[in-house]
Protein backbone atom coordinates (compact mmCIF):
# COMPACT_ATOMS: atom_id res chain seq x y z
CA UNK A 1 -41.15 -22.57 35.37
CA UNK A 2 -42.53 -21.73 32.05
CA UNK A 3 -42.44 -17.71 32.66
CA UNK A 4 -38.63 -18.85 33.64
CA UNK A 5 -37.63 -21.02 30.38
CA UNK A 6 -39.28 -17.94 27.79
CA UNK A 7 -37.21 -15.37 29.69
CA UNK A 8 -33.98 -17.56 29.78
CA UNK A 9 -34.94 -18.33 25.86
CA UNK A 10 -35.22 -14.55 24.95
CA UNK A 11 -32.26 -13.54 26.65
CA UNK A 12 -30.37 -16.24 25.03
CA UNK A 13 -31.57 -15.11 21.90
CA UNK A 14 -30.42 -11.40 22.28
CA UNK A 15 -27.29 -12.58 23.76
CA UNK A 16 -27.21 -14.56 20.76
CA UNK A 17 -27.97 -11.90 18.69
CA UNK A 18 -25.27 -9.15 20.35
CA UNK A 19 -22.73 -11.81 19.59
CA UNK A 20 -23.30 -11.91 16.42
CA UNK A 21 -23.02 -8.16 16.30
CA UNK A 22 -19.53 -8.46 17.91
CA UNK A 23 -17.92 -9.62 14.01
CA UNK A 24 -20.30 -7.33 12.22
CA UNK A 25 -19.41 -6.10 8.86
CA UNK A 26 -20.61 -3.06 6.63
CA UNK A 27 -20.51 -3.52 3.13
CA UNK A 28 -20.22 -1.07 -0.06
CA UNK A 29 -19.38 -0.18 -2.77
CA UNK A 30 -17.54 3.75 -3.52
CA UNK A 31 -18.79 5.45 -6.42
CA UNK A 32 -19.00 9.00 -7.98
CA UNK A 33 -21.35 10.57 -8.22
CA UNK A 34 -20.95 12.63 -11.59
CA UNK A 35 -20.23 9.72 -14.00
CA UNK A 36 -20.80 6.75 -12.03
CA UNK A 37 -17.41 5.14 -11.99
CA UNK A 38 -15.85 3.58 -9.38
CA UNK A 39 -13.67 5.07 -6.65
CA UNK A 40 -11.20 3.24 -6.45
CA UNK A 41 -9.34 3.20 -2.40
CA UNK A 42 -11.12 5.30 -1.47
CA UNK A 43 -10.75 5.74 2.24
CA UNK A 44 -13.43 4.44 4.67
CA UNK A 45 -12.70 5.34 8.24
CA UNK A 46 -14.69 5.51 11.71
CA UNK A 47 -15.10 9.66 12.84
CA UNK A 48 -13.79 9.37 16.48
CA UNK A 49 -11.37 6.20 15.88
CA UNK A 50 -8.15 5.74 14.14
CA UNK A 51 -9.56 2.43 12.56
CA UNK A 52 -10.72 1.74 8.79
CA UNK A 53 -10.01 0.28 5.59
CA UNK A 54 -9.81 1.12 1.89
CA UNK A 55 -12.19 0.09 -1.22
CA UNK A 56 -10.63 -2.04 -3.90
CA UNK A 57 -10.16 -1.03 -7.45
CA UNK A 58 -13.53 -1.55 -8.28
CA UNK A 59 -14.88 0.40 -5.30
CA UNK A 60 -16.11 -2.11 -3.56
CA UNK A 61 -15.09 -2.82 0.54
CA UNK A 62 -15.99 -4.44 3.50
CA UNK A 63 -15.54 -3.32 6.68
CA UNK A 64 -15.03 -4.75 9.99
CA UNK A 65 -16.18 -2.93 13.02
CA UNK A 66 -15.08 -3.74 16.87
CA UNK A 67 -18.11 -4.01 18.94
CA UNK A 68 -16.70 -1.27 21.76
CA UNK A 69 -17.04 1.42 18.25
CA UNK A 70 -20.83 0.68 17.29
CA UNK A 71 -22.12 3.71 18.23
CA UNK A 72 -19.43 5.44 16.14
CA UNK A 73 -19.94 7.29 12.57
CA UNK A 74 -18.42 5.80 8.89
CA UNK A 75 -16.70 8.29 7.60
CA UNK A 76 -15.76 7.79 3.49
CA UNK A 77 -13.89 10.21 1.51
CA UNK A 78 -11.84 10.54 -1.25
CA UNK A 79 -9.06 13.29 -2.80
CA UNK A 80 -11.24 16.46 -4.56
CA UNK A 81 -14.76 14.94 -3.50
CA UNK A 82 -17.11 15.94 -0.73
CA UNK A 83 -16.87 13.58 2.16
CA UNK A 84 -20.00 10.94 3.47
CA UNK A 85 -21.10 10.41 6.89
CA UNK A 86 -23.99 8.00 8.55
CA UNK A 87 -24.11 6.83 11.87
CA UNK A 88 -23.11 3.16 11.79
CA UNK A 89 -26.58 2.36 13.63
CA UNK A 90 -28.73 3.51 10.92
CA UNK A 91 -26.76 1.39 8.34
CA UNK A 92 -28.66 -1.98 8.31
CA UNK A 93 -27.89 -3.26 4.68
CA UNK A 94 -24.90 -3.03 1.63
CA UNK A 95 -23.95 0.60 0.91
CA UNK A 96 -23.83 2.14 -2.40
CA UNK A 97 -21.94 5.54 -1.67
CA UNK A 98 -22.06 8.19 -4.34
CA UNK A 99 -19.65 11.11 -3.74
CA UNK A 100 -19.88 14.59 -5.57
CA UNK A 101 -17.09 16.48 -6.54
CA UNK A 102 -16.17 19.11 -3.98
CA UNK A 103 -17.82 22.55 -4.73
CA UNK A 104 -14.36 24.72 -3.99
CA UNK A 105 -12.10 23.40 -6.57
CA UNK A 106 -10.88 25.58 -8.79
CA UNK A 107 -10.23 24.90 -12.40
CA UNK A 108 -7.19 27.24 -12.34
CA UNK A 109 -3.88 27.03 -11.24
CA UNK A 110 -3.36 28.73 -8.07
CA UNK A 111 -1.94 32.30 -7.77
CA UNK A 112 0.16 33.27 -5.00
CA UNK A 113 3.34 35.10 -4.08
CA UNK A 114 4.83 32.17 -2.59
CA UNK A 115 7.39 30.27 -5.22
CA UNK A 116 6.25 26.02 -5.16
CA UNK A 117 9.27 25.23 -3.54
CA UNK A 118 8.75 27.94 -0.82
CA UNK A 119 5.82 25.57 0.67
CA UNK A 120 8.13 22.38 0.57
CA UNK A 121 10.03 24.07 2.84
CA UNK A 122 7.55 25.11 4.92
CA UNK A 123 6.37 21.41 4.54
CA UNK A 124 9.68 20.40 6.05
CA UNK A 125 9.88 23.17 8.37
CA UNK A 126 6.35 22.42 10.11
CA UNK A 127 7.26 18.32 10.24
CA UNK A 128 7.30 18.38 13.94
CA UNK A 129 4.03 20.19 14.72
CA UNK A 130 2.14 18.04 11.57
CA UNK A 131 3.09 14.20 12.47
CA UNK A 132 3.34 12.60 15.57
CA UNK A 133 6.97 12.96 17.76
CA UNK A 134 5.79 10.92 20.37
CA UNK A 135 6.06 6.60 19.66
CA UNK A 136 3.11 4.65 18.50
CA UNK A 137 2.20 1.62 16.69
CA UNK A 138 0.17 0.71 13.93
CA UNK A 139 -1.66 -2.55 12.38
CA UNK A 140 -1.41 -2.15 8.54
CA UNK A 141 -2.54 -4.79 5.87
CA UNK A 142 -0.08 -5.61 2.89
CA UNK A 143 -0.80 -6.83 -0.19
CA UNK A 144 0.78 -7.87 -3.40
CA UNK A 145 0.55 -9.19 -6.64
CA UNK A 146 2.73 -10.35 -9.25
CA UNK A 147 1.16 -10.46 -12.82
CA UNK A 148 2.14 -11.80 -15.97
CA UNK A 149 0.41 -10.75 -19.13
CA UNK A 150 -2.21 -10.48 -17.54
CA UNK A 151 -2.52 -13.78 -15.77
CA UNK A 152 -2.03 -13.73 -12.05
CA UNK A 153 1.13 -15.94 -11.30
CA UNK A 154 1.17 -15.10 -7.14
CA UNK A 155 -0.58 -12.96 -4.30
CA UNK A 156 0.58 -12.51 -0.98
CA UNK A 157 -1.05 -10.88 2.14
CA UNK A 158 0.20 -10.14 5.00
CA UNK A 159 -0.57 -8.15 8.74
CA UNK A 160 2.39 -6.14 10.13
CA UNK A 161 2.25 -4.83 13.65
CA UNK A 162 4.83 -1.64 13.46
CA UNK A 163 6.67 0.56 15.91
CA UNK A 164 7.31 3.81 14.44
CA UNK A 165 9.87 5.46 17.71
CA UNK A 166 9.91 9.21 18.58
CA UNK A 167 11.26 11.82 16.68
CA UNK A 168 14.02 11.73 19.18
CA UNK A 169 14.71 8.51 18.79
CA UNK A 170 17.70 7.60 16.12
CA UNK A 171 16.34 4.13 15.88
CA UNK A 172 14.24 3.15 12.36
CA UNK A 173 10.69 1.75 12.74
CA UNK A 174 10.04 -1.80 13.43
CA UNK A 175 8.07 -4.11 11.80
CA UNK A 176 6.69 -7.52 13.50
CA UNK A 177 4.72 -10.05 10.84
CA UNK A 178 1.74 -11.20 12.43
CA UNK A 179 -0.09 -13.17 9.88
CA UNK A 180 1.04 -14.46 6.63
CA UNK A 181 -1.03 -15.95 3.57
CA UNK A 182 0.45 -16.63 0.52
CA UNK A 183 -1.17 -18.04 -3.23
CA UNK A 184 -3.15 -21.33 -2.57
CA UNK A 185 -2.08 -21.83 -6.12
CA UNK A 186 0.63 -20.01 -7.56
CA UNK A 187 1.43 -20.09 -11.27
CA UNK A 188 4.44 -20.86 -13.23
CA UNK A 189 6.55 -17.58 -14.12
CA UNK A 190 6.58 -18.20 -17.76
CA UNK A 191 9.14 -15.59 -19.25
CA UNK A 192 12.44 -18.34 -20.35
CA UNK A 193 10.20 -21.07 -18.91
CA UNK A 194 11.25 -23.67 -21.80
CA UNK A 195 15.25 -22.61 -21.73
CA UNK A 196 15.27 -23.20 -17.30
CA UNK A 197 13.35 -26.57 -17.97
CA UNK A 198 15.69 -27.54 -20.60
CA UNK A 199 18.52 -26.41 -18.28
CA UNK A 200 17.17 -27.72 -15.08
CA UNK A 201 17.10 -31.57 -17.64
CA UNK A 202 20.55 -30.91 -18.39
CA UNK A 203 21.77 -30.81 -14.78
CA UNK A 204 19.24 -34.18 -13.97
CA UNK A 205 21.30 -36.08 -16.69
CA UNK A 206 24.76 -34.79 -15.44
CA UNK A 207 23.91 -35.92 -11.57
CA UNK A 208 22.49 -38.71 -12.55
CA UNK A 209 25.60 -40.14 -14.84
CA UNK A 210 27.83 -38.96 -11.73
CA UNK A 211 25.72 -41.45 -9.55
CA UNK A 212 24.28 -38.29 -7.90
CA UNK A 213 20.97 -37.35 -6.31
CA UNK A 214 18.99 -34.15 -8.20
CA UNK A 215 17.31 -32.06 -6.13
CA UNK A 216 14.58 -30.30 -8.14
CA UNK A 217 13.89 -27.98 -5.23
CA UNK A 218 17.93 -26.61 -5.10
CA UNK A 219 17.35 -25.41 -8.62
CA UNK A 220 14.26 -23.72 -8.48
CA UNK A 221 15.49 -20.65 -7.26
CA UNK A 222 17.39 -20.15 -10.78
CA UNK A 223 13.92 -19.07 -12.00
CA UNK A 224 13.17 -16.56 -8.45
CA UNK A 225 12.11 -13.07 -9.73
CA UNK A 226 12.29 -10.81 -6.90
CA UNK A 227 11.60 -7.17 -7.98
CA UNK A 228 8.61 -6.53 -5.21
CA UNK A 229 8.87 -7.97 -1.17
CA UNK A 230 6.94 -5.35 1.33
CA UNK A 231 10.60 -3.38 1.77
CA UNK A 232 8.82 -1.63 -1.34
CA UNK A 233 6.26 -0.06 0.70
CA UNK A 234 6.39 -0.48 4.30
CA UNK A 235 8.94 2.44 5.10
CA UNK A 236 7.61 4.82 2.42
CA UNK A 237 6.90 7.04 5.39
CA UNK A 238 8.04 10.81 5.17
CA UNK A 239 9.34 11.18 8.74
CA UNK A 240 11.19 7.89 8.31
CA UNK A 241 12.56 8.13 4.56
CA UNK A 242 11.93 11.18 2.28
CA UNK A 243 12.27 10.86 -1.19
CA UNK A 244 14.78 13.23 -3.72
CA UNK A 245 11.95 15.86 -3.93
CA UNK A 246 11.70 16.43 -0.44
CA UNK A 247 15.23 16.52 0.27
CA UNK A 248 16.55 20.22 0.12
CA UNK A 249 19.97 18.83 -1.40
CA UNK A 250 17.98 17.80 -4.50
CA UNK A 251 15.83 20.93 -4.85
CA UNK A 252 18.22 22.26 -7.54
CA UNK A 253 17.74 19.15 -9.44
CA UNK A 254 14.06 19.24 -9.93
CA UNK A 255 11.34 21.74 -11.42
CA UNK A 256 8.63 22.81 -8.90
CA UNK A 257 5.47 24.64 -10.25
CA UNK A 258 2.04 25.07 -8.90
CA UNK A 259 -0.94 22.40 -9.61
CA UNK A 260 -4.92 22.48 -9.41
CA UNK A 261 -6.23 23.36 -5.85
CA UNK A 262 -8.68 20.16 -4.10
CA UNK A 263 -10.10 19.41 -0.86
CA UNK A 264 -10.29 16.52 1.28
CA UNK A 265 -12.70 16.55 4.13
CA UNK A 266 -14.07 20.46 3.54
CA UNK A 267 -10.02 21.55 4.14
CA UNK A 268 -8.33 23.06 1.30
CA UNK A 269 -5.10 21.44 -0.55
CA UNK A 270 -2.75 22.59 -3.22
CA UNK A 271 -0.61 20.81 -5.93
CA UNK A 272 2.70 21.17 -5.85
CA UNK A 273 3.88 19.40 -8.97
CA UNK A 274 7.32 17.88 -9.45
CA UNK A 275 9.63 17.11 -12.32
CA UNK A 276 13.30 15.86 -11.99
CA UNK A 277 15.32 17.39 -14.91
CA UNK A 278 17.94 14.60 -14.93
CA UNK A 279 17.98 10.88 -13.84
CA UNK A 280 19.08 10.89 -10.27
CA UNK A 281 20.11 7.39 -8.45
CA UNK A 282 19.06 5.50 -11.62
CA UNK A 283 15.34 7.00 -11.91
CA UNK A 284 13.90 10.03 -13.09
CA UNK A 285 10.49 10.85 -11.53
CA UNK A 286 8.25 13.11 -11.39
CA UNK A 287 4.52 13.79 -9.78
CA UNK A 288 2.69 15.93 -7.07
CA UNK A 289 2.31 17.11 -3.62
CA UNK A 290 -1.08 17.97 -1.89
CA UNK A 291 -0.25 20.29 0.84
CA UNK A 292 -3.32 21.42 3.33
CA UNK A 293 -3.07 25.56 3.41
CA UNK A 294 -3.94 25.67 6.78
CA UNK A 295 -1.13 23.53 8.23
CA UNK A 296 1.39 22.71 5.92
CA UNK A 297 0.68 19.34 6.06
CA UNK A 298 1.46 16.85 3.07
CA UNK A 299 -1.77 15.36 2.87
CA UNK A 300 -1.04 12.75 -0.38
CA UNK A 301 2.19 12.53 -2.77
CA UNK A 302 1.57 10.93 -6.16
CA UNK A 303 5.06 9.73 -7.84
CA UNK A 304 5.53 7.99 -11.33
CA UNK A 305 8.98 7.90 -12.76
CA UNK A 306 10.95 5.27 -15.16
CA UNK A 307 14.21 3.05 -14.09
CA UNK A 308 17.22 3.40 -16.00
CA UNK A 309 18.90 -0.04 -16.43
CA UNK A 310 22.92 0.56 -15.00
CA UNK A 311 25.26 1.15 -17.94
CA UNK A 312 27.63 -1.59 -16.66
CA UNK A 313 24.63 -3.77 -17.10
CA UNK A 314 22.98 -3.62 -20.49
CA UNK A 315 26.63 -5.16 -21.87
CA UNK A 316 25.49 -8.25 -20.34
CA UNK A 317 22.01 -8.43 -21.35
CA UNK A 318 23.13 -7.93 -24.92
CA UNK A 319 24.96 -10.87 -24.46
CA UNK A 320 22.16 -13.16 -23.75
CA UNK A 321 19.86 -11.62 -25.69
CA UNK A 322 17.97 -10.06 -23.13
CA UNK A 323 16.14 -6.79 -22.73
CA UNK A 324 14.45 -4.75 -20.55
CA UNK A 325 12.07 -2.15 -21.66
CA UNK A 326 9.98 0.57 -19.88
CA UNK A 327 10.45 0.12 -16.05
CA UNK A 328 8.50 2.05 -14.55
CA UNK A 329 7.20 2.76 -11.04
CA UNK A 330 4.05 4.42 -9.52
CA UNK A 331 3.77 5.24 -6.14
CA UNK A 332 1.11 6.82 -3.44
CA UNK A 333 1.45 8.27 -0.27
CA UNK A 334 -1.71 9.11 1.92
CA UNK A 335 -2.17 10.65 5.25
CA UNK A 336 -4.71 10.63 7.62
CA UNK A 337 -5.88 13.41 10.87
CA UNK A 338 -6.58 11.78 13.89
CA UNK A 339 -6.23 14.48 17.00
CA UNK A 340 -4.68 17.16 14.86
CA UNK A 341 -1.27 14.78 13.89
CA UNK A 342 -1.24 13.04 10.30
CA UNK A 343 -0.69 9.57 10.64
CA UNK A 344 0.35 7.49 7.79
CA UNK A 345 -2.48 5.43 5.99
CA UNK A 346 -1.92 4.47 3.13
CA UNK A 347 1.03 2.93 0.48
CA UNK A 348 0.67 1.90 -2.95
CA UNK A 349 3.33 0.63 -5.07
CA UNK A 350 3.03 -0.54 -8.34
CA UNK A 351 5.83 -1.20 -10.99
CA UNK A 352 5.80 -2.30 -14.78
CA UNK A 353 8.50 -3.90 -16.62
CA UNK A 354 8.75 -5.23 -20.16
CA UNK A 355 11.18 -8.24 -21.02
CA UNK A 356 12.35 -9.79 -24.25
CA UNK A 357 13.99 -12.76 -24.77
CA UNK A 358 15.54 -12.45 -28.86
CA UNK A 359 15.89 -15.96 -30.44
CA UNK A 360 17.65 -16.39 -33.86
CA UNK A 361 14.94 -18.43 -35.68
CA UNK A 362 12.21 -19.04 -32.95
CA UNK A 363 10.03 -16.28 -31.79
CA UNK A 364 10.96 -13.86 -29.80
CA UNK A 365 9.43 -14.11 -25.98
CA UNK A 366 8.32 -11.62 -24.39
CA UNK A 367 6.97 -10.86 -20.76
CA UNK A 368 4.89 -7.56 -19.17
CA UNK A 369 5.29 -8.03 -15.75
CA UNK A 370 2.57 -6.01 -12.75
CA UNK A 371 3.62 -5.80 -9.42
CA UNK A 372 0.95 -3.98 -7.44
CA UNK A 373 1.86 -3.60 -3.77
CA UNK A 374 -0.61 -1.83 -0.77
CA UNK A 375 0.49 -1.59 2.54
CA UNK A 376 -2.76 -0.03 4.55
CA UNK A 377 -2.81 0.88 8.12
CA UNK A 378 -6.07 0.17 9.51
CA UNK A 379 -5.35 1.00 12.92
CA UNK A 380 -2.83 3.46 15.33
CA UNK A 381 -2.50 2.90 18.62
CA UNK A 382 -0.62 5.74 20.88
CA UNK A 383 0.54 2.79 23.54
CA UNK A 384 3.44 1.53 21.78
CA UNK A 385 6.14 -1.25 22.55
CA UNK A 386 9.65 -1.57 20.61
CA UNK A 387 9.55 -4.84 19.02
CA UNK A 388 11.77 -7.63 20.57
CA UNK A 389 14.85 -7.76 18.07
CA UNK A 390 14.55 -11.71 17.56
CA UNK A 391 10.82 -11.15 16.03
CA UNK A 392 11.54 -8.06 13.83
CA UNK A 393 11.16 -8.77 10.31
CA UNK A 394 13.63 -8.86 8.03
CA UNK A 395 13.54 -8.37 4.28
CA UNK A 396 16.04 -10.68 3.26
CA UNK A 397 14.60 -13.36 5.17
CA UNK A 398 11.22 -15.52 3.84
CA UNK A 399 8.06 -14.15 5.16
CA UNK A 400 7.00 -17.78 5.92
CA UNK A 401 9.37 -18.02 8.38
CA UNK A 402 9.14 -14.70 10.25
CA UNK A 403 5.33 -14.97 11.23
CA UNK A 404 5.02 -13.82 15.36
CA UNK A 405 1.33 -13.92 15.72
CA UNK A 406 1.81 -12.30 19.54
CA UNK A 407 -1.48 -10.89 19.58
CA UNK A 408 -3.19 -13.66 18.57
CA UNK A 409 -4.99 -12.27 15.26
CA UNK A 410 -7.55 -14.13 12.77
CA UNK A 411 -7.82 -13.35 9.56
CA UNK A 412 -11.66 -12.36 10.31
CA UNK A 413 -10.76 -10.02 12.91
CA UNK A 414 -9.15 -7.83 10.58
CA UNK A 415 -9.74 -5.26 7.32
CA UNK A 416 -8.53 -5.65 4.36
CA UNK A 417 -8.96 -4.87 0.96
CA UNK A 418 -11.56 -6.70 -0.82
CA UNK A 419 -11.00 -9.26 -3.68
């Protein structure tokens, strides 16, 4: 009996032990290796799986790994660096990655007989052979925050289950909300804060005198800013919605010229740099394209451009004394190779805006206003289902209220980016 109660007491112990290895977690931090700083999401992959995450701003990530992918390899790279790979069973404590800049990038602009625009439309051209025609599905963290000089007024996260259809298909991708998590405590929006309170006083007194209940709640919404909401991000997608610069009935409207050459991952990549010479559809942007040589792949698309505030509008604005300065935008588009296809992986969108509120005698108020929105797809799955149409997610409805948890998802289960 007591050969029988050590053997049932080890092999609870290891099953113990294999359980616990069934959340298990690597963590690190992203550095480089040249001046120290951070990396900021950078990406952090498995080799063999279409699974990973992203590091924050500061470098730093954790990572979630699926039991059934132990024996698998991390994978961490970044945009003109040399990549990082270690078997995830030697890795038994926190990681402090250091990559080096890649050997093979030039400091000189590339020279070639092609013209820039000539490898957009080879870009375009090769779209079929590059990214995936066939359906599939993807699990994607969002993110956003709204910040107010400085201060963080709210933070929202968020897992979407997607269905992007086949190339044949004229139906748009499909989104399902599968977790939702808003601010514990979100803070007052302060920009006007004193003229809505004095407002929402004045409406109190009037319903009151009528004999009328006030409904703080019914009012609140006067004070709603909505510039962000995932619609931002979650269709940024090149063979779902291309932007001006990769539409061949804007080419004539922009200025294409040839960039720094990089690497990602040993292949090589060259800039394509873009420049609208006019506003078009109330922005004017500009940026660059990272194009791999070999297949004419768009590997990463960097975009910053400024908002122009509608003519019909600044009347108004005058008006009330209000004004908008600076709106701008920033956003990033990165790819990922899984079984030579580019999947999407990651998007960032961030936007800036600057608001004034002129007084007479008082001080003026004024507002700088962050959005930073990530939308990163963690995981693609080639056995895809179309959404059923009474759980797909709408944009104009409240996230709150469109949550479908239908694969029964905890927040632990899953990678995201790292506070």
């Amino acid at each position: 009996m007591r050969v029988s109660f050590i053997f049932m007491l080890t092999l609870l112990l290891f099953m113990t032990k294999m359980s616990a290895q069934d959340n298990s977690i690597i963590t690190g931090k992203v550095i480089n290796g040249e001046d120290k700083e951070p990396l900021p999401f950078a990406s952090i992959r498995l080799k063999n799986h279409p699974i990973g995450t992203i590091s924050n701003e500061n470098g730093d990530f954790d990572f979630y790994i699926p039991k059934s992918k132990r024996t698998d390899t991390l994978s961490i790279s970044f945009i003109g660096f040399n990549s990082y790979e270690v078997p995830l069973i030697n890795i038994n404590r926190k990681l402090e990655i250091l990559l080096t800049p890649s050997s093979n990038v030039l400091d000189e602009v590339i020279l070639t007989e092609k013209d820039p625009l000539d490898y957009i439309k080879k870009v375009l051209e090769r779209l079929p052979e590059n990214y995936p025609q066939e359906k599939y599905e993807t699990l994607a963290y969002y993110r956003e925050k709204f910040i107010e000089n400085g201060a963080i007024i709210n933070k929202e996260e968020a897992v979407f289950k997607t269905y992007y259809p086949s190339q044949g298909d004229s139906s748009k991708n499909q989104h399902l909300l599968l977790l939702y998590k808003p601010e514990e405590n979100p803070q007052q929006f302060q920009f006007m804060r004193e003229w809505f309170e004095a407002k929402q006083e004045k409406r109190k007194r009037k319903a009151i005198k009528k004999g009328k209940e006030f409904d703080k709640e019914e009012y609140d919404s006067d004070m709603d800013i909505n510039l962000g909401g995932p619609e931002s991000v979650i269709n940024l997608d090149i063979n779902n919605e291309r932007d001006n610069y990769l539409n061949p009935e804007h080419f004539n409207k922009y200025e294409y010229s040839f960039g720094e050459e990089t690497s990602l991952n040993g292949e090589r990549l060259v800039t394509i740099n873009f420049k609208a010479k006019r506003t078009i559809d109330h922005k004017k942007d500009s940026g660059k394209i990272l194009i791999n040589t070999e297949d004419y792949a768009i590997v990463s698309i960097e975009q910053i451009g400024k908002f122009s505030v509608p003519f019909v509008v600044k009347p108004i604005l005058f008006v009330i004394g209000l004004k908008i300065e600076n709106p701008t935008f920033n956003t990033v588009i990165n790819y990922q190779k899984y079984r030579d296809n580019w999947y999407p992986q990651l998007f960032r969108w961030d936007a800036k805006i600057n608001l004034t509120k002129r007084h007479t005698f008082d001080t003026n108020e004024i507002s700088d206003i962050n959005i930073g929105q990530v939308f990163f797809i963690n995981k693609v799955d080639s056995i895809a289902n179309p959404i059923d149409e009474s759980h797909r997610f709408d944009e104009r409805e409240d996230m709150a209220d469109q949550v479908y948890n239908d694969l029964n998802l905890s927040w632990g289960q899953l990678n995201v980016i790292k506070d």
